[in-house]
Protein backbone atom coordinates (compact mmCIF):
# COMPACT_ATOMS: atom_id res chain seq x y z
CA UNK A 1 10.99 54.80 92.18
CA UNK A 2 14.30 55.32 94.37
CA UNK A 3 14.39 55.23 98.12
CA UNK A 4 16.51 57.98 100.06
CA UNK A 5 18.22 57.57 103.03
CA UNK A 6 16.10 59.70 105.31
CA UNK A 7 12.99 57.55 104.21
CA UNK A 8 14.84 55.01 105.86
CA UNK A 9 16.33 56.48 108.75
CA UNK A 10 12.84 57.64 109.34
CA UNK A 11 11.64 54.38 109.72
CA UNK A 12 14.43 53.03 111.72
CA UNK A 13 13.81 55.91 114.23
CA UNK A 14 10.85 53.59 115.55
CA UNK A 15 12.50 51.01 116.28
CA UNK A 16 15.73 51.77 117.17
CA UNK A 17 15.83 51.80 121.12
CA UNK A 18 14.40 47.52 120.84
CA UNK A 19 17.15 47.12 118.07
CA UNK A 20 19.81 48.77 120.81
CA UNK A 21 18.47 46.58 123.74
CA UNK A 22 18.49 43.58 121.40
CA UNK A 23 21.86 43.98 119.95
CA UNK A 24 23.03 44.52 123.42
CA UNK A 25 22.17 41.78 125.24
CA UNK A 26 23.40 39.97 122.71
CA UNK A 27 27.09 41.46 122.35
CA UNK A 28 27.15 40.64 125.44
CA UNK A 29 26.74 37.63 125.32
CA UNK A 30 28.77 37.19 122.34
CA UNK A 31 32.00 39.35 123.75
CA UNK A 32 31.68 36.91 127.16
CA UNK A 33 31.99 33.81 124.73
CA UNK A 34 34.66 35.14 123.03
CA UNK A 35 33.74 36.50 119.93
CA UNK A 36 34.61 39.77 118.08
CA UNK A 37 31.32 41.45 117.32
CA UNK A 38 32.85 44.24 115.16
CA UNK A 39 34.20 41.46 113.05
CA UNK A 40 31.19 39.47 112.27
CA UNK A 41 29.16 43.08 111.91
CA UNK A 42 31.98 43.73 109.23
CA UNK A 43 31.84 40.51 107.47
CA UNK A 44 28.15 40.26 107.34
CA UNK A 45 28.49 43.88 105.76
CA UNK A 46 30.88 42.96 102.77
CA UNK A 47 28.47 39.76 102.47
CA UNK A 48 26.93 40.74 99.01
CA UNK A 49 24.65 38.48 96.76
CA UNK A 50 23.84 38.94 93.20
CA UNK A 51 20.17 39.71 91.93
CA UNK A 52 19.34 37.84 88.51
CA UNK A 53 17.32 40.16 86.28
CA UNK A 54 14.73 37.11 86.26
CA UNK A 55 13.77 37.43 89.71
CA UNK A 56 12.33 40.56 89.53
CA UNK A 57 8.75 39.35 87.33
CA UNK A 58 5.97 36.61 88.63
CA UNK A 59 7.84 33.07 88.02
CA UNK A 60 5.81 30.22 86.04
CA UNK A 61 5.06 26.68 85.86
CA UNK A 62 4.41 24.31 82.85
CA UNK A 63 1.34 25.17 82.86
CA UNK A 64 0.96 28.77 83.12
CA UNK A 65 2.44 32.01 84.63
CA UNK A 66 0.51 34.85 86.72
CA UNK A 67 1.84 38.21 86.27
CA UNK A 68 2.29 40.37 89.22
CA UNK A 69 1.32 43.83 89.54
CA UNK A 70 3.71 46.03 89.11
CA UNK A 71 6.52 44.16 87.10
CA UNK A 72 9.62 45.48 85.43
CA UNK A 73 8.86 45.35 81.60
CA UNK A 74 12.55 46.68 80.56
CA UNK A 75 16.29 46.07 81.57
CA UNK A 76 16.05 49.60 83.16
CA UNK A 77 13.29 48.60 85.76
CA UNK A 78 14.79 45.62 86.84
CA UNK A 79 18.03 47.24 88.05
CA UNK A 80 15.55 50.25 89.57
CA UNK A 81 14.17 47.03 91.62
CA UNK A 82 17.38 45.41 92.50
CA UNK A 83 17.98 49.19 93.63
CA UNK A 84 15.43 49.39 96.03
CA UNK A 85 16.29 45.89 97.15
CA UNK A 86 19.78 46.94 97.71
CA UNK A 87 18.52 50.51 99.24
CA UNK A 88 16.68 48.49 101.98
CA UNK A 89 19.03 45.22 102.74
CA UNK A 90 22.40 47.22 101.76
CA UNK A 91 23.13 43.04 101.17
CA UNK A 92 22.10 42.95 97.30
CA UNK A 93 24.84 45.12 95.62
CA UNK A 94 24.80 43.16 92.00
CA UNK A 95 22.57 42.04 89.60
CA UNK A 96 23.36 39.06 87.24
CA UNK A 97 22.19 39.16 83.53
CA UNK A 98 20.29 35.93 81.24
CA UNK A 99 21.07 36.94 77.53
CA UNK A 100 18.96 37.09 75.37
CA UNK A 101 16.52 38.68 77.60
CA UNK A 102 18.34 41.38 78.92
CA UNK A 103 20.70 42.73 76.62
CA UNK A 104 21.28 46.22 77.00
CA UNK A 105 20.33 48.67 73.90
CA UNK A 106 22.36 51.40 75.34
CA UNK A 107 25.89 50.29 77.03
CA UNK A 108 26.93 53.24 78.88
CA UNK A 109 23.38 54.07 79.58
CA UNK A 110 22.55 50.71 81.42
CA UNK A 111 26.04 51.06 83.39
CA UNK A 112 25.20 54.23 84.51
CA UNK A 113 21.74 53.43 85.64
CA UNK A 114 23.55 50.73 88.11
CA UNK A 115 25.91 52.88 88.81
CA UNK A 116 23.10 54.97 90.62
CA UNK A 117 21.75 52.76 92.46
CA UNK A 118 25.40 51.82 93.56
CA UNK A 119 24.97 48.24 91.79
CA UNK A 120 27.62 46.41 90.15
CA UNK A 121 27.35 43.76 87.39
CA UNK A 122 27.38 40.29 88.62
CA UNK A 123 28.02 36.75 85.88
CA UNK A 124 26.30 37.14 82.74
CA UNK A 125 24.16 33.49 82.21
CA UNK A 126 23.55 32.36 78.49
CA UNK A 127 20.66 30.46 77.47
CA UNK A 128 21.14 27.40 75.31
CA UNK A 129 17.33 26.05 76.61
CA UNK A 130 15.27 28.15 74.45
CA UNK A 131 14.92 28.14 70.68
CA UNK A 132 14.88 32.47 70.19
CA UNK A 133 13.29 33.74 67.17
CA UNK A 134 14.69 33.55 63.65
CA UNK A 135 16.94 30.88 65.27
CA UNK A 136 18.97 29.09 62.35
CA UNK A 137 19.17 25.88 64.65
CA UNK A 138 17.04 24.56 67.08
CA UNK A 139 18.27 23.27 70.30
CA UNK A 140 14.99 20.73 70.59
CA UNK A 141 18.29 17.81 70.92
CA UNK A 142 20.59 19.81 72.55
CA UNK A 143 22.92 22.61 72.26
CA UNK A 144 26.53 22.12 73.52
CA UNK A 145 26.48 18.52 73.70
CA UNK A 146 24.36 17.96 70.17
CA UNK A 147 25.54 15.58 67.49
CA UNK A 148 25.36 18.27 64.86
CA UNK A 149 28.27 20.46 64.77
CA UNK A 150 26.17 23.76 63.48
CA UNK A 151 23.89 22.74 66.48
CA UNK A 152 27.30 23.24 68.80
CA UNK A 153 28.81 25.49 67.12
CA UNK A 154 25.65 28.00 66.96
CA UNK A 155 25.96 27.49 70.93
CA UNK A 156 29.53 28.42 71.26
CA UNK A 157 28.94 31.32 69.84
CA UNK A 158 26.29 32.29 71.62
CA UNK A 159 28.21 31.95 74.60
CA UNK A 160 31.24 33.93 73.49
CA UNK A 161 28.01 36.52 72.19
CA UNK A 162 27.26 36.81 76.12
CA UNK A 163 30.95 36.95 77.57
CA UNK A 164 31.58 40.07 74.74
CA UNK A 165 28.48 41.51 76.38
CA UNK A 166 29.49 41.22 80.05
CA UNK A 167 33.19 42.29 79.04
CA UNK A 168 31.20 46.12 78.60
CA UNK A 169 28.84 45.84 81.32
CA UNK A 170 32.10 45.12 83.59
CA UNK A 171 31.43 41.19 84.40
CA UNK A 172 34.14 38.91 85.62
CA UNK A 173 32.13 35.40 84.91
CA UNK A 174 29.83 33.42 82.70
CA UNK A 175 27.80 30.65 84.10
CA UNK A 176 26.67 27.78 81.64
CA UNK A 177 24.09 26.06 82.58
CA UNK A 178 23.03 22.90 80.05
CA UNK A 179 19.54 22.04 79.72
CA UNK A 180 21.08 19.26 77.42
CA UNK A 181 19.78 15.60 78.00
CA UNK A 182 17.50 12.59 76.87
CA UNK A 183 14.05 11.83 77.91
CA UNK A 184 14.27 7.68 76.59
CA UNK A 185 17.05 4.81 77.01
CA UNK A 186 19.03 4.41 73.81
CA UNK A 187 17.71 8.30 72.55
CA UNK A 188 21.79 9.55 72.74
CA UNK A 189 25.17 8.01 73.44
CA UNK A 190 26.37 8.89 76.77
CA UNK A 191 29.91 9.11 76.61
CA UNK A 192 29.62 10.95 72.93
CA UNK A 193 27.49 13.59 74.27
CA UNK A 194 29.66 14.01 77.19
CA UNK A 195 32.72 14.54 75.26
CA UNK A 196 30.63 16.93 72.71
CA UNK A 197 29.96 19.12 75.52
CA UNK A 198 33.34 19.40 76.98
CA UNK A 199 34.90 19.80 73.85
CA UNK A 200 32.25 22.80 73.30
CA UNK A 201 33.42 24.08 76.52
CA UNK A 202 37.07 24.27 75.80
CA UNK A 203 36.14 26.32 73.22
CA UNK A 204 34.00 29.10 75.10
CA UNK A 205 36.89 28.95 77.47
CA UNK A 206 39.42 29.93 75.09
CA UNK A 207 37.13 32.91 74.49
CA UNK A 208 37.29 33.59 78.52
CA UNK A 209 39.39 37.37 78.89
CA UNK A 210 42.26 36.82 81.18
CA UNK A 211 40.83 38.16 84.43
CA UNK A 212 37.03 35.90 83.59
CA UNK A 213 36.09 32.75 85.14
CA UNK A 214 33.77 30.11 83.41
CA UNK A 215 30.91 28.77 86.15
CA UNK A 216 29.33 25.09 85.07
CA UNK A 217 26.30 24.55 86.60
CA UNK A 218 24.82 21.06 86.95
CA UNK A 219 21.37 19.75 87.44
CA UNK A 220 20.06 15.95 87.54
CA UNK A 221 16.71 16.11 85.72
CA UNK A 222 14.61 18.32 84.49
CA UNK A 223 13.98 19.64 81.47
CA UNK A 224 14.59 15.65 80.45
CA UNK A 225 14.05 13.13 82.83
CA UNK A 226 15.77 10.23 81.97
CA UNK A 227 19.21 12.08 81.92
CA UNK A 228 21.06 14.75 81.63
CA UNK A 229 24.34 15.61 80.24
CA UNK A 230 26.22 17.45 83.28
CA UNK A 231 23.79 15.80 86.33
CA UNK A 232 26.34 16.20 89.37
CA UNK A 233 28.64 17.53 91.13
CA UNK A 234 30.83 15.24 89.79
CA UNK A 235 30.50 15.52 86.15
CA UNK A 236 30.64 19.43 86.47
CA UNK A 237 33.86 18.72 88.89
CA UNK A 238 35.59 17.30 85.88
CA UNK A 239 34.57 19.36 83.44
CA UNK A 240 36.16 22.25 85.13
CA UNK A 241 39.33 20.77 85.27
CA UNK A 242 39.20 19.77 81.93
CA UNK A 243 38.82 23.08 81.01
CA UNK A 244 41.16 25.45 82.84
CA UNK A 245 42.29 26.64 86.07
CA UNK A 246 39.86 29.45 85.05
CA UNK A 247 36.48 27.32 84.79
CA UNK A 248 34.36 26.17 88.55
CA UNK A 249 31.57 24.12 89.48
CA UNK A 250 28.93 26.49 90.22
CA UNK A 251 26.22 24.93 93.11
CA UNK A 252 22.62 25.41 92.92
CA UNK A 253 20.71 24.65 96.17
CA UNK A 254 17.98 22.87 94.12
CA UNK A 255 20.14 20.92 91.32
CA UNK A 256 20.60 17.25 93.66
CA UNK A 257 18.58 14.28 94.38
CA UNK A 258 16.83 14.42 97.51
CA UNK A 259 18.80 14.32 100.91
CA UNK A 260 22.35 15.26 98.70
CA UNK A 261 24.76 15.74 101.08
CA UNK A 262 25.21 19.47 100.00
CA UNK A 263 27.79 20.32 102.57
CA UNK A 264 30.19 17.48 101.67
CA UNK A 265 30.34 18.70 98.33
CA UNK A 266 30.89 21.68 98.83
CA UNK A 267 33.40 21.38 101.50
CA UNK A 268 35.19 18.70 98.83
CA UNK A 269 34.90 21.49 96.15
CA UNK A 270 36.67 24.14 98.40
CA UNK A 271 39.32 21.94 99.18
CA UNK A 272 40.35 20.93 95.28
CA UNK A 273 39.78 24.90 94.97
CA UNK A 274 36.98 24.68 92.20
CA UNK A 275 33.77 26.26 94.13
CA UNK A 276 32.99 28.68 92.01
CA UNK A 277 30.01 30.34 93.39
CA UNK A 278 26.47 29.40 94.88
CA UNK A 279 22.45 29.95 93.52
CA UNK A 280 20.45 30.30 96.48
CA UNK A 281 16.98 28.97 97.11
CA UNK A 282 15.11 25.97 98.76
CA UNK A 283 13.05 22.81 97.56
CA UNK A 284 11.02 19.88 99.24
CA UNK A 285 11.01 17.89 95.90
CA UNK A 286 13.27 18.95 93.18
CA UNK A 287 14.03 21.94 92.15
CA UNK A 288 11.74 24.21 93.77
CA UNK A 289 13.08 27.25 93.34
CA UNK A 290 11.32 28.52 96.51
CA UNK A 291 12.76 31.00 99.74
CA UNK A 292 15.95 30.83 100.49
CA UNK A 293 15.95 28.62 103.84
CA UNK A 294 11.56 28.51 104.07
CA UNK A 295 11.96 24.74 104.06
CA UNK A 296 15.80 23.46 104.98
CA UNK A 297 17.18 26.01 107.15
CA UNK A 298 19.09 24.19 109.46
CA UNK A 299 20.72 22.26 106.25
CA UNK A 300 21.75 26.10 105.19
CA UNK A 301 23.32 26.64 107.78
CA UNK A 302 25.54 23.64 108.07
CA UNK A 303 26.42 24.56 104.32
CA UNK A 304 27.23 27.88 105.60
CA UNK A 305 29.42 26.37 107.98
CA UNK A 306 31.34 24.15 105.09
CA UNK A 307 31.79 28.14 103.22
CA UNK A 308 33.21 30.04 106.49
CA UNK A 309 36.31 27.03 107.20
CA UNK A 310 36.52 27.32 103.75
CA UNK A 311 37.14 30.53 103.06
CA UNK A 312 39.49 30.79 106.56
CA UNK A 313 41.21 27.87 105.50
CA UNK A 314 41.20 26.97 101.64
CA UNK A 315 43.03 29.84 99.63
CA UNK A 316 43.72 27.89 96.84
CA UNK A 317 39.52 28.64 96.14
CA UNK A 318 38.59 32.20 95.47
CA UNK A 319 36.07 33.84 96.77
CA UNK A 320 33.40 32.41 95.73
CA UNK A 321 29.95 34.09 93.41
CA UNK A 322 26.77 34.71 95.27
CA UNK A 323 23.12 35.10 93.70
CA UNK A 324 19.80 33.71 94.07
CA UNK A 325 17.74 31.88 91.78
CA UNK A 326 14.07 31.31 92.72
CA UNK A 327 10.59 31.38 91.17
CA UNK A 328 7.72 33.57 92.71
CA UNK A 329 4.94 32.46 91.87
CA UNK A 330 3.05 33.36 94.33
CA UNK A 331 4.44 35.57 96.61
CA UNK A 332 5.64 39.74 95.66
CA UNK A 333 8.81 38.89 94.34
CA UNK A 334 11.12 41.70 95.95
CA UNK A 335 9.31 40.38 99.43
CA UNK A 336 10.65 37.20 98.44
CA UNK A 337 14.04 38.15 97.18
CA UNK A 338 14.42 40.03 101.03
CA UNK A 339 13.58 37.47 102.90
CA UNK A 340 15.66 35.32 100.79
CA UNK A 341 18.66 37.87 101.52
CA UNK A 342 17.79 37.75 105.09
CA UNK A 343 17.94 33.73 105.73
CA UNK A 344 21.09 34.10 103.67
CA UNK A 345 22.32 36.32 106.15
CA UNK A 346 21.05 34.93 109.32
CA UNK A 347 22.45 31.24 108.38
CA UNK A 348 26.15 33.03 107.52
CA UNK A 349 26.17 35.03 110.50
CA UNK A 350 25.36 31.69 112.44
CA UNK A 351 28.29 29.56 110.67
CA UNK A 352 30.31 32.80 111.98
CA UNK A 353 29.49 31.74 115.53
CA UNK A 354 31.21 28.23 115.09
CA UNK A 355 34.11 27.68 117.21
CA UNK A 356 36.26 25.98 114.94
CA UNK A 357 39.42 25.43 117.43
CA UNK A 358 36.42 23.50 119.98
CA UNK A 359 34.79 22.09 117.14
CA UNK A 360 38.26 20.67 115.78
CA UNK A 361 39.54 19.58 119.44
CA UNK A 362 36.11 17.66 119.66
CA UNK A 363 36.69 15.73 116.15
CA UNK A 364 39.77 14.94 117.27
CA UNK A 365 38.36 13.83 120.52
CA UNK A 366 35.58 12.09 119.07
CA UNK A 367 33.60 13.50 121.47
CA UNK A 368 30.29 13.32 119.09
CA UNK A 369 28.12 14.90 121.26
CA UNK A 370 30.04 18.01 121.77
CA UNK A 371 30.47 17.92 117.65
CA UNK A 372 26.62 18.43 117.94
CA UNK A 373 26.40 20.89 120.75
CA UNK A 374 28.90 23.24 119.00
CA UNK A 375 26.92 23.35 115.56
CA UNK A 376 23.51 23.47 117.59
CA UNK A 377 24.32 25.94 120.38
CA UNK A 378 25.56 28.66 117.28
CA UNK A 379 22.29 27.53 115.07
CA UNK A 380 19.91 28.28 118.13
CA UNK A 381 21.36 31.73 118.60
CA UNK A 382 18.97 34.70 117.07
CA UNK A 383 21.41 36.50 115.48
CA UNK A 384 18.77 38.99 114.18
CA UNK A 385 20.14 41.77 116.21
CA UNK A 386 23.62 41.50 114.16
CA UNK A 387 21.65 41.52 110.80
CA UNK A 388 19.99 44.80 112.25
CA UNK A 389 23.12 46.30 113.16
CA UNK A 390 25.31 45.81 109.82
CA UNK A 391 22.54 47.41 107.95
CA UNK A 392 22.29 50.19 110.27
CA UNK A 393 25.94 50.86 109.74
CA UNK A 394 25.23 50.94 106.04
CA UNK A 395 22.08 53.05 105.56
CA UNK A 396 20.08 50.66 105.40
CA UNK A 397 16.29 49.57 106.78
CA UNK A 398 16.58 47.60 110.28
CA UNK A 399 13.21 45.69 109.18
CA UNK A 400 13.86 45.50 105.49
CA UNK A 401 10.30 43.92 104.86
CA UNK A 402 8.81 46.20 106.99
CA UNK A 403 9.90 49.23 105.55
CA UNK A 404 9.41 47.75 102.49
CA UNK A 405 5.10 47.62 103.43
CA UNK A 406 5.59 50.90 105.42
CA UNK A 407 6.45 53.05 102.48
CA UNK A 408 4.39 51.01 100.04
CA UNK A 409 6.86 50.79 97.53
CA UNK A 410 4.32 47.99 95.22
CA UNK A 411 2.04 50.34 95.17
CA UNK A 412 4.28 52.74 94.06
CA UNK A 413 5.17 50.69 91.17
CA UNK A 414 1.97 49.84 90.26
CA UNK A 415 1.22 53.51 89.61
CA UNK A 416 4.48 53.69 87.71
CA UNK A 417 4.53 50.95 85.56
CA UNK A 418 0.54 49.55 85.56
CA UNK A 419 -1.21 46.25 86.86
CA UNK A 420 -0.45 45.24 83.22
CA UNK A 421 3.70 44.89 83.10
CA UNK A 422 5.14 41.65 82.62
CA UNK A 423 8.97 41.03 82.98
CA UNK A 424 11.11 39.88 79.93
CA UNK A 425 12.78 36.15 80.03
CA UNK A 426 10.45 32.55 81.15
């Protein structure tokens, strides 16, 4: 299935005169304050995050998984979906591959399939968590950090395996993320397992094409919950710079204890110039992989609000890699992945209405209060209208979800693909 532009527009007809009062009253307002409303229309335009190829089936749980109707079974369908996500936000322009379970059979083929749907090809994750079959060595004790050199070694080369793939799907990045870790005191040495793993990554580094970075995720528990190899911020922090100028932490909204500070860290990444990109999603206990701000949205935004000085005032970091990671498992996952896009959206276009010359004349003031009123008065704003207006600019649906329903695209799929599909990877 592939939506065209005049199914959209079509749609958008409707309600385009309340979108035009909306957006009005609310440049308005904005241009009276002092803001540029071209500018933030533009910037929330070139905003882009990255689709990961996992997203697109039912997610799971340890103790089962319920398919969805509808799912992509192949490489192909996935990037149709990420299309029609992309046709309808004009916000999703990438989609990120997990190797092994999305390698492409057909090279030119897959590129040219993206290439339709105007989609390029975001970091390219391996997977050192999962024995795959006919597997010489099993990862059971780790991968990159295990005592066995054929265990590391076999995981090296896996991850060299995945940057040769994303060198000819046209990907600029590799993100590493180590399930490695011990579920009992005493079951590995710390400081030997730490200095396995960075070892092992100086070595996929060295495999790194000139113009690639290396991502390193972190995460504090789970698969093993006593510890795990790279658990922080921190450890990842160091890692990187052990590494290369080439190699950045890489934050997930769900990897840290609860009540992490998330915008300290990432403000302190920014400003050592090793943010390497972001995995969007939301938790009330761990790592729940659920909607992107549906539980913390007022904590998004004040991240958001670390990202935007940052990017204005730290070029020593580049611009930094944006994709979601979350699990549906309950929900239609491309309804999920758009509202997802959209409180990603809402809480950047927010941190864009931050005075930062006030806000800075009221640190230096100490006036704490007005610190407060600053962040709250832009976080209270409904910037919905400018949302609505940078994806009218680009072709896209003013309602996303709406006209997502209104041309009942799931249904569509269903009689495509069958009530039977399920989607490659967990």
């Amino acid at each position: 299935m592939k939506l065209h532009i005049d199914h959209i527009q079509k749609i958008n007809r409707e309600d385009l005169e309340d979108h035009n009062r909306r957006f009005g009253f609310l440049a308005d307002t904005l241009h009276k304050q002092g803001f540029h409303v071209a500018d933030i229309i533009g910037k929330l335009a070139h905003f882009q995050v990255a689709i990961p190829s996992w997203a697109l089936g039912a997610g799971g749980t340890r103790f089962g998984r319920f398919s969805f109707h509808g799912e992509p079974a192949s490489l192909e369908q996935k990037i149709d979906d990420v299309g029609l996500l992309h046709a309808l936000t004009q916000t999703a322009g990438a989609i990120s591959l997990h190797i092994p379970w999305d390698i492409p059979q057909d090279f030119s083929a897959i590129k040219e399939r993206a290439a339709s749907h105007h989609l390029l090809f975001d970091a390219v994750n391996s997977n050192t968590f999962q024995d795959q079959k006919n597997q010489k060595e099993s990862y059971k004790y780790g991968s990159l950090s295990h005592g066995d050199a054929a265990v590391r070694a076999q995981a090296i080369q896996h991850n060299i395996d995945v940057i040769r793939i994303g060198e000819q799907l046209g990907s600029k990045s590799v993100t590493v993320w180590l399930a490695d870790g011990s579920n009992f005191p005493g079951q590995h040495n710390f400081q030997v397992a730490l200095q396995h793993t960075q070892d092992s990554l100086k070595k996929i580094y060295g495999a790194l094409p000139t113009d690639w970075k290396l991502f390193i995720e972190y995460k504090p528990y789970e698969p093993h919950f006593y510890s795990t190899v790279i658990q922080d911020w921190g450890t990842s922090f160091m890692l990187a710079n052990a590494c290369g100028e080439k190699a950045y932490t890489l934050v997930d909204l769900g990897h840290h204890l609860p009540n992490t500070n998330i915008e300290q860290i990432v403000a302190t990444l920014m400003l050592k110039g090793k943010l390497g990109g972001f995995h969007f999603n939301d938790s009330k206990y761990g790592d729940d992989d659920v909607t992107t701000g549906s539980i913390k949205p007022y904590a998004l935004f004040l991240i958001f609000n670390e990202l935007v000085y940052g990017m204005e005032n730290n070029p020593q970091n580049p611009y930094p890699a944006w994709m979601i990671d979350a699990s549906h498992n309950s929900k239609d996952p491309l309804e999920d992945l758009m509202q997802s896009l959209e409180a990603i959206q809402e809480a950047y276009a927010k941190a864009l209405l931050v005075d930062q010359l006030q806000l800075k004349t009221a640190q230096q003031e100490n006036d704490v209060v007005q610190c407060q009123e600053i962040l709250q008065n832009a976080y209270r704003t409904d910037v919905r209208p400018l949302l609505e207006r940078a994806r009218l600019e680009r072709g896209a649906a003013l309602q996303p979800l709406k006209a997502y329903r209104f041309l009942k695209v799931r249904e569509q799929l269903i009689k495509e693909r069958g009530k039977d599909t399920v989607a490659t990877g967990l």
